[in-house]
C-alpha atoms as a PDB file:
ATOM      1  CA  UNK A   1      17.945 -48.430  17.296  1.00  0.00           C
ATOM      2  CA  UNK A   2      15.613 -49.080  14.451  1.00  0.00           C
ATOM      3  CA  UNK A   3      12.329 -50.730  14.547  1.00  0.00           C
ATOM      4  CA  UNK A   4      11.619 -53.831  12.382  1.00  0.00           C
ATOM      5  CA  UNK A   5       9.120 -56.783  11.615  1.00  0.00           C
ATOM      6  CA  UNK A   6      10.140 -60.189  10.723  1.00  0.00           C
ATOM      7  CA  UNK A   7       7.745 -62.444   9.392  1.00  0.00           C
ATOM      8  CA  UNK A   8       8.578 -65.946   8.689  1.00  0.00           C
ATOM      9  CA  UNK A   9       7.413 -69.423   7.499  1.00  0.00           C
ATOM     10  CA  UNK A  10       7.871 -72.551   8.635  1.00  0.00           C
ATOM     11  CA  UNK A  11       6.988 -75.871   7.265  1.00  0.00           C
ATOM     12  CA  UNK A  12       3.564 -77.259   8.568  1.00  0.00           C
ATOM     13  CA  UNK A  13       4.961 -81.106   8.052  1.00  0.00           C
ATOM     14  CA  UNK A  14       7.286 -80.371  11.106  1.00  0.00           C
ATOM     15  CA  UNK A  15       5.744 -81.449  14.800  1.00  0.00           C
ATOM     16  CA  UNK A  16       4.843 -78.963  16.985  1.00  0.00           C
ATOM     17  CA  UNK A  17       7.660 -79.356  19.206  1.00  0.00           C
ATOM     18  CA  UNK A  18       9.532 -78.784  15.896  1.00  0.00           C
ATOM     19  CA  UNK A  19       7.807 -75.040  15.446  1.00  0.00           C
ATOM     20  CA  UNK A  20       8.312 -73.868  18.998  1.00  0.00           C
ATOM     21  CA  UNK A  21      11.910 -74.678  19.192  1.00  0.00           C
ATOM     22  CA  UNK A  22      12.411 -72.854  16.081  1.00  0.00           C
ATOM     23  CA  UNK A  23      10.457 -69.848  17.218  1.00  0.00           C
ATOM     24  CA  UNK A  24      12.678 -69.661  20.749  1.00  0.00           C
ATOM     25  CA  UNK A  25      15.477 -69.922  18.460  1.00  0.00           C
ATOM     26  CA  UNK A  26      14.916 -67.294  16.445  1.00  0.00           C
ATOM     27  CA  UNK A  27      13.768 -64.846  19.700  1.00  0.00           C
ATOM     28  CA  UNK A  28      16.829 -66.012  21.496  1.00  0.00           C
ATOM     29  CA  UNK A  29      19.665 -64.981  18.920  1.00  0.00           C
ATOM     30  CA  UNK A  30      17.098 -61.529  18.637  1.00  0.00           C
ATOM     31  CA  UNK A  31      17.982 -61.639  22.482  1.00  0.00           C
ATOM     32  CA  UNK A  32      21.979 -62.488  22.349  1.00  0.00           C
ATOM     33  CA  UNK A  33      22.160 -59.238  19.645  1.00  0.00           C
ATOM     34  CA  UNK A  34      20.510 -57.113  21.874  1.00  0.00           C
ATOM     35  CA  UNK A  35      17.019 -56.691  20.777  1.00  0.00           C
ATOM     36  CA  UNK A  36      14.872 -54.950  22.455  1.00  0.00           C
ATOM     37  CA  UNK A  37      10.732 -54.124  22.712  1.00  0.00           C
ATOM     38  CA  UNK A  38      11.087 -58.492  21.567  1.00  0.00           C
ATOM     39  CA  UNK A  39       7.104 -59.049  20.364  1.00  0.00           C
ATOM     40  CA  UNK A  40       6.347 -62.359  18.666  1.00  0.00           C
ATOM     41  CA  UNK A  41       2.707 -63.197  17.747  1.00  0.00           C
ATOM     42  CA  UNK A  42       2.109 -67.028  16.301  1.00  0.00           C
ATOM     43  CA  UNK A  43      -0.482 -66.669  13.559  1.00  0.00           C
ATOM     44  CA  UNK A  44       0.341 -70.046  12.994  1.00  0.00           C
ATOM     45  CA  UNK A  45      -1.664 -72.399   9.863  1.00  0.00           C
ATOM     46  CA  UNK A  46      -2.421 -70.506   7.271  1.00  0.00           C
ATOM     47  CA  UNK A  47      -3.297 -71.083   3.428  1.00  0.00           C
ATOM     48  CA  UNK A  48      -0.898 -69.780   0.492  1.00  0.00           C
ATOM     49  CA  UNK A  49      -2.298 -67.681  -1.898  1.00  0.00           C
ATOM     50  CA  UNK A  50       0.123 -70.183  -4.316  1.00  0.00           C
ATOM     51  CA  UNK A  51       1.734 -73.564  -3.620  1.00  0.00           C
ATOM     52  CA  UNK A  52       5.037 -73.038  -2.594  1.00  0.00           C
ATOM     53  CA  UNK A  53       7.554 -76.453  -2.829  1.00  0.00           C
ATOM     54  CA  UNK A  54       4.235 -78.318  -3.805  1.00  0.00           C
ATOM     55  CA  UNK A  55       2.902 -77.245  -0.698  1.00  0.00           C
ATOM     56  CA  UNK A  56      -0.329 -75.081  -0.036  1.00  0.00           C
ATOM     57  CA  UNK A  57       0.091 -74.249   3.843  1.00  0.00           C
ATOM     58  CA  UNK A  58       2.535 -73.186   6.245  1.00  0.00           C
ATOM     59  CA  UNK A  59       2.302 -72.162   9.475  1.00  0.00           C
ATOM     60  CA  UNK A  60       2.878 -67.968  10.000  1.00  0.00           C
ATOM     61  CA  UNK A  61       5.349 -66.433  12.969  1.00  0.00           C
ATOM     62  CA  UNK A  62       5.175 -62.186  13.150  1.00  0.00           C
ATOM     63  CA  UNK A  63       8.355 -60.556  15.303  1.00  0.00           C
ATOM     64  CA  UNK A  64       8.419 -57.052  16.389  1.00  0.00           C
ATOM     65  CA  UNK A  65      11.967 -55.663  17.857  1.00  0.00           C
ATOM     66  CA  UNK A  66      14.069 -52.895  18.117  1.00  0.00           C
ATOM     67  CA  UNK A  67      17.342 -53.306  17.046  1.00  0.00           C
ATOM     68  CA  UNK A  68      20.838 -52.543  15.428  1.00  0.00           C
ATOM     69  CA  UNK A  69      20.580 -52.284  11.870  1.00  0.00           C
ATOM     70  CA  UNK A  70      22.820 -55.131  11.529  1.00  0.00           C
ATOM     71  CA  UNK A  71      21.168 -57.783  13.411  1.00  0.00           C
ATOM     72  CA  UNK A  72      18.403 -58.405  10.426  1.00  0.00           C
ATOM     73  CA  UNK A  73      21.387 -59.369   8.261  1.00  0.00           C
ATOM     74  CA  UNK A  74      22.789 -61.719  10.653  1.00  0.00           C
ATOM     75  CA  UNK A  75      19.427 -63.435  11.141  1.00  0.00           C
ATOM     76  CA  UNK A  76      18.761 -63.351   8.212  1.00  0.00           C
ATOM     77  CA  UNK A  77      22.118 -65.174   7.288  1.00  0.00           C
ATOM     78  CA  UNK A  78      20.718 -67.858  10.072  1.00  0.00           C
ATOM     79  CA  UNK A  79      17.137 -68.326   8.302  1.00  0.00           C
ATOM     80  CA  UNK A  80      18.595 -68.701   5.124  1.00  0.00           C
ATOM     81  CA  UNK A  81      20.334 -71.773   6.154  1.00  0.00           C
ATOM     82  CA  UNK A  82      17.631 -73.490   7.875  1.00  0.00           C
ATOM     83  CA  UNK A  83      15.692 -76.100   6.479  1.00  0.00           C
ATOM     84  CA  UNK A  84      12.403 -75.648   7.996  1.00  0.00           C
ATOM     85  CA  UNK A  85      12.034 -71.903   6.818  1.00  0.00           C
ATOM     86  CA  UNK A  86       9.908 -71.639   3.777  1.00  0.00           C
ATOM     87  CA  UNK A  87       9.979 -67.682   3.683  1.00  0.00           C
ATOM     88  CA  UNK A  88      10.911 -64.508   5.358  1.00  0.00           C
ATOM     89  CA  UNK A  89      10.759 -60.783   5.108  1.00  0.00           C
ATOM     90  CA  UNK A  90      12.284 -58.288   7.225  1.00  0.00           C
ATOM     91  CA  UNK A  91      10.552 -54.788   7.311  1.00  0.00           C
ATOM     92  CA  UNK A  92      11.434 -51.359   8.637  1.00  0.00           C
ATOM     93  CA  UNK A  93       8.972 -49.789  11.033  1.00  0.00           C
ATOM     94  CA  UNK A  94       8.988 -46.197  10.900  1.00  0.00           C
ATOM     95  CA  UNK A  95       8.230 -44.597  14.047  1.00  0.00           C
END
């Protein structure tokens, strides 16, 4: 088991409803692969250092888990294909 971050953002225009489905989504396929240690902290609207899709804020998600090494790959497959994620970035914790 390896030891990762996710951080991801999702478009501010969406409701909140929108967000928090989006955010149990992501924590429940981390769940189905066997995640463990699951920590998600909701920075949430935050300013862009540059507009992004004409855009200058979106609001910030931070995961913490423990997990195979090839679970970021299949999530990452997932957030690629979702509409509502602006950006993402997987990184390996070293412990």
């Amino acid at each position: 088991m390896q030891k990762y971050e996710l951080m991801f953002i999702v478009e501010n225009a969406i409701s909140e409803d929108a967000k928090k489905a989006l955010i149990e989504k992501v924590k429940a396929f981390l769940t189905a692969n066997k995640a463990e240690n699951l920590a998600v902290d909701v920075w949430g609207t935050k300013k862009y250092a540059y507009k992004i899709n004409h855009k200058s804020e979106g609001y910030y998600v931070v995961a913490t888990f423990e997990s195979a090494s090839e679970v970021p790959n299949k999530l990452s497959q997932e957030l690629n294909i979702n509409e509502n994620i602006v950006r993402f970035m997987f990184t390996k914790i070293e412990k």
